[in-house]
C-alpha atoms as a PDB file:
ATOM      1  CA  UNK A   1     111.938  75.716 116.232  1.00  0.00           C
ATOM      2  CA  UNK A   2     110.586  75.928 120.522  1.00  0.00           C
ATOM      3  CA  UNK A   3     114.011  74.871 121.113  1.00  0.00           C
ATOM      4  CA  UNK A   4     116.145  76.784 119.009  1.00  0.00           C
ATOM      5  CA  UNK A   5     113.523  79.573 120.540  1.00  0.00           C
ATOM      6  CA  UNK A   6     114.167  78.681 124.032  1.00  0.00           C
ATOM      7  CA  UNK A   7     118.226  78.468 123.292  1.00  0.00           C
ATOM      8  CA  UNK A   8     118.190  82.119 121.229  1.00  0.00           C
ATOM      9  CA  UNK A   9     116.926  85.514 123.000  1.00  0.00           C
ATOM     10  CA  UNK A  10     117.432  87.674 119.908  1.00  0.00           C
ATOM     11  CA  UNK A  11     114.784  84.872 118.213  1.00  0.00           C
ATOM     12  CA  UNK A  12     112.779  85.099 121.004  1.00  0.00           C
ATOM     13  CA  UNK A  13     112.761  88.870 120.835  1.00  0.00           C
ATOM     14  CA  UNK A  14     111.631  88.560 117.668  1.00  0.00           C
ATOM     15  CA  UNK A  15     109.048  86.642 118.468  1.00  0.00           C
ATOM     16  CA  UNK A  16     108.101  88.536 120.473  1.00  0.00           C
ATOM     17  CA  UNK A  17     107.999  91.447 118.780  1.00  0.00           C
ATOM     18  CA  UNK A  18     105.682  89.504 115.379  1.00  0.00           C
ATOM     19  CA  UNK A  19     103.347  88.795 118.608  1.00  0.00           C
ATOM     20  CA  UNK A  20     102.871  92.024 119.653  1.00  0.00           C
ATOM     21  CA  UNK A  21     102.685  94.009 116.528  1.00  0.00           C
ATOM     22  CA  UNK A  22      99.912  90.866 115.203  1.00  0.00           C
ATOM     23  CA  UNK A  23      96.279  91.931 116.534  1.00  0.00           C
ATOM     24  CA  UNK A  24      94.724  88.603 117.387  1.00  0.00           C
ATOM     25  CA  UNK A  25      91.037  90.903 118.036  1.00  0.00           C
ATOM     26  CA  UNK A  26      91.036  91.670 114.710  1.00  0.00           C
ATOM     27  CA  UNK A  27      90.025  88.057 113.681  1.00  0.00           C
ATOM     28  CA  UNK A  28      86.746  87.998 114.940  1.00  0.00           C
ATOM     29  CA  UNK A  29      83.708  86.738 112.887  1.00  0.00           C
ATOM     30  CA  UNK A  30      82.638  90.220 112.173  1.00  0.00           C
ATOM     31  CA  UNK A  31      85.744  91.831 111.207  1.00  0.00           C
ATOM     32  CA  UNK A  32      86.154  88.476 108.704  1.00  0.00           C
ATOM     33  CA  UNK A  33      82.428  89.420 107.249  1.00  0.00           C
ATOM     34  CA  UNK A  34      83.391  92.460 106.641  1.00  0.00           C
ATOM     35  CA  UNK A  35      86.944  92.235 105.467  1.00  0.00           C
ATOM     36  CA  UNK A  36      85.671  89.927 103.324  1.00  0.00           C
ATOM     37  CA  UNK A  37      82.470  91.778 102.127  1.00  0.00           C
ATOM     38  CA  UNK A  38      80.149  88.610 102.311  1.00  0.00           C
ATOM     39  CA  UNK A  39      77.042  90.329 102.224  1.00  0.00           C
ATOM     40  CA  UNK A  40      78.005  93.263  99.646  1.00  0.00           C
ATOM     41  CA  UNK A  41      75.928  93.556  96.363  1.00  0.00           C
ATOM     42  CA  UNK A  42      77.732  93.648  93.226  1.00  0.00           C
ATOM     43  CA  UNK A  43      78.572  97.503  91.806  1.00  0.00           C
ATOM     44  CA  UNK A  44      76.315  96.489  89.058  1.00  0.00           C
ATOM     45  CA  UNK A  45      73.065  95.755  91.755  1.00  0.00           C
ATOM     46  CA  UNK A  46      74.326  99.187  93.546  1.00  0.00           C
ATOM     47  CA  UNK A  47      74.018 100.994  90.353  1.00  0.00           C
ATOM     48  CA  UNK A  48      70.688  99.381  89.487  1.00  0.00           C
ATOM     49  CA  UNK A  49      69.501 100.166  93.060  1.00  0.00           C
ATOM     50  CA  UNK A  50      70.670 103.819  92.908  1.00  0.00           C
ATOM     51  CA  UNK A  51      68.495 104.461  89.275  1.00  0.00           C
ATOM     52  CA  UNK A  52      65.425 102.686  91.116  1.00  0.00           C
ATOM     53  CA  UNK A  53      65.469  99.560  88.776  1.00  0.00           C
ATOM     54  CA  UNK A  54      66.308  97.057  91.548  1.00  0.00           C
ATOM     55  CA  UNK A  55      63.139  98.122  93.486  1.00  0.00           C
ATOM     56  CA  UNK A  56      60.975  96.807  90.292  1.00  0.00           C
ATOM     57  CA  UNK A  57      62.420  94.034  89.350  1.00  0.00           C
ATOM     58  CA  UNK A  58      63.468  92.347  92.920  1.00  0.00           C
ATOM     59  CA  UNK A  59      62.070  94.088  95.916  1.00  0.00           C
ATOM     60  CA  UNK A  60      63.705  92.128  98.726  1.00  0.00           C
ATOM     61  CA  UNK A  61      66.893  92.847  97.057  1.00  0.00           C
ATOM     62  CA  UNK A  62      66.286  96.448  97.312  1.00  0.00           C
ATOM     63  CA  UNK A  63      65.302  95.889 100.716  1.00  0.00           C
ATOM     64  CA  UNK A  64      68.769  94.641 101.135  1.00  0.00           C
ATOM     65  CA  UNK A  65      70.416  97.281  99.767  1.00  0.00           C
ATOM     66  CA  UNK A  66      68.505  99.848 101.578  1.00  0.00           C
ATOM     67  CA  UNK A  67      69.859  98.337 104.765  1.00  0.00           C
ATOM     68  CA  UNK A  68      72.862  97.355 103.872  1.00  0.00           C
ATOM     69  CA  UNK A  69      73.848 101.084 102.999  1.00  0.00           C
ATOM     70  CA  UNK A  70      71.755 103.099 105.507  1.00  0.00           C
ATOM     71  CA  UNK A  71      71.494 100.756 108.313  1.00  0.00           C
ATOM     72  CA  UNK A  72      75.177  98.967 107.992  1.00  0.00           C
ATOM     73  CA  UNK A  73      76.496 101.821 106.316  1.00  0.00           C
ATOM     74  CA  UNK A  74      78.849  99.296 104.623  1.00  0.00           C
ATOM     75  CA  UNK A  75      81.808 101.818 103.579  1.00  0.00           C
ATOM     76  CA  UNK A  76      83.178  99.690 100.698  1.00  0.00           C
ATOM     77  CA  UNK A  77      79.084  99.975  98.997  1.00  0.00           C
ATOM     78  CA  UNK A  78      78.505 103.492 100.160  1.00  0.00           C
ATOM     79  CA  UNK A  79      81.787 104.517  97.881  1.00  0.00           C
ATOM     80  CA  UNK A  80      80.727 102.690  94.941  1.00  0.00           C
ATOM     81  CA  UNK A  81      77.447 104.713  95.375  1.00  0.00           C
ATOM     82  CA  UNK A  82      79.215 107.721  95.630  1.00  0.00           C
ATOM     83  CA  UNK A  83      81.117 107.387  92.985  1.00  0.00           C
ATOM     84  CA  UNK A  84      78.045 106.338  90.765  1.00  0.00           C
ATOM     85  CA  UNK A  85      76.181 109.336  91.913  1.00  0.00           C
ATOM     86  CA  UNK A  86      79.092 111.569  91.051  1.00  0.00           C
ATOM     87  CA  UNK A  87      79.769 109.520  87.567  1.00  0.00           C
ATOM     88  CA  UNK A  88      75.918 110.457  86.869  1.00  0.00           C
ATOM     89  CA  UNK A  89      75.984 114.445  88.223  1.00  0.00           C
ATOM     90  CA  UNK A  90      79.025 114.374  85.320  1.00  0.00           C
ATOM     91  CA  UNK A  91      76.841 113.271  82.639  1.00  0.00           C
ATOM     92  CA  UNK A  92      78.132 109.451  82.727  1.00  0.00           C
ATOM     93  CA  UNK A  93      76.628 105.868  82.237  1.00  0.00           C
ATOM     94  CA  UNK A  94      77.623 103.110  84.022  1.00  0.00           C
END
């Protein structure tokens, strides 16, 4: 492939042009964590959180939550929270 590469400038425009358009900074370990939502609680624990159950039952996981949604402002958990919150002001149960 380097040498048909070296031998072929439309390939190696090509090439070039897959390099440029790829954004190698957007592999870093935090955009991974987050891409990947590593630390994100279930919907289920966001629900529970949201009602005040979590806090009861397992405290440190609330603590989690808390930060992970006002501190991290994860975007991906403060939809689902939205959405709970405006599933609930509608009269439904999740």
């Amino acid at each position: 492939f380097a040498l048909k590469a070296q031998e072929d400038s439309e390939l190696r425009g090509q090439i070039r042009t897959v390099q440029s358009e790829f954004d190698y900074h957007n592999h870093t370990v935090g955009s991974l964590w987050r891409r990947n939502q590593l630390t994100c609680p279930s919907d289920q624990e966001i629900v529970d959180y949201q009602r005040g159950e979590l806090a009861i039952i397992y405290p440190k996981i609330a603590d989690h939550l808390q930060f992970h949604l006002n501190s991290i402002r994860c975007i991906y958990c403060i939809s689902t929270a939205a959405e709970w919150k405006q599933s609930a002001a509608k009269g439904g149960t999740t």
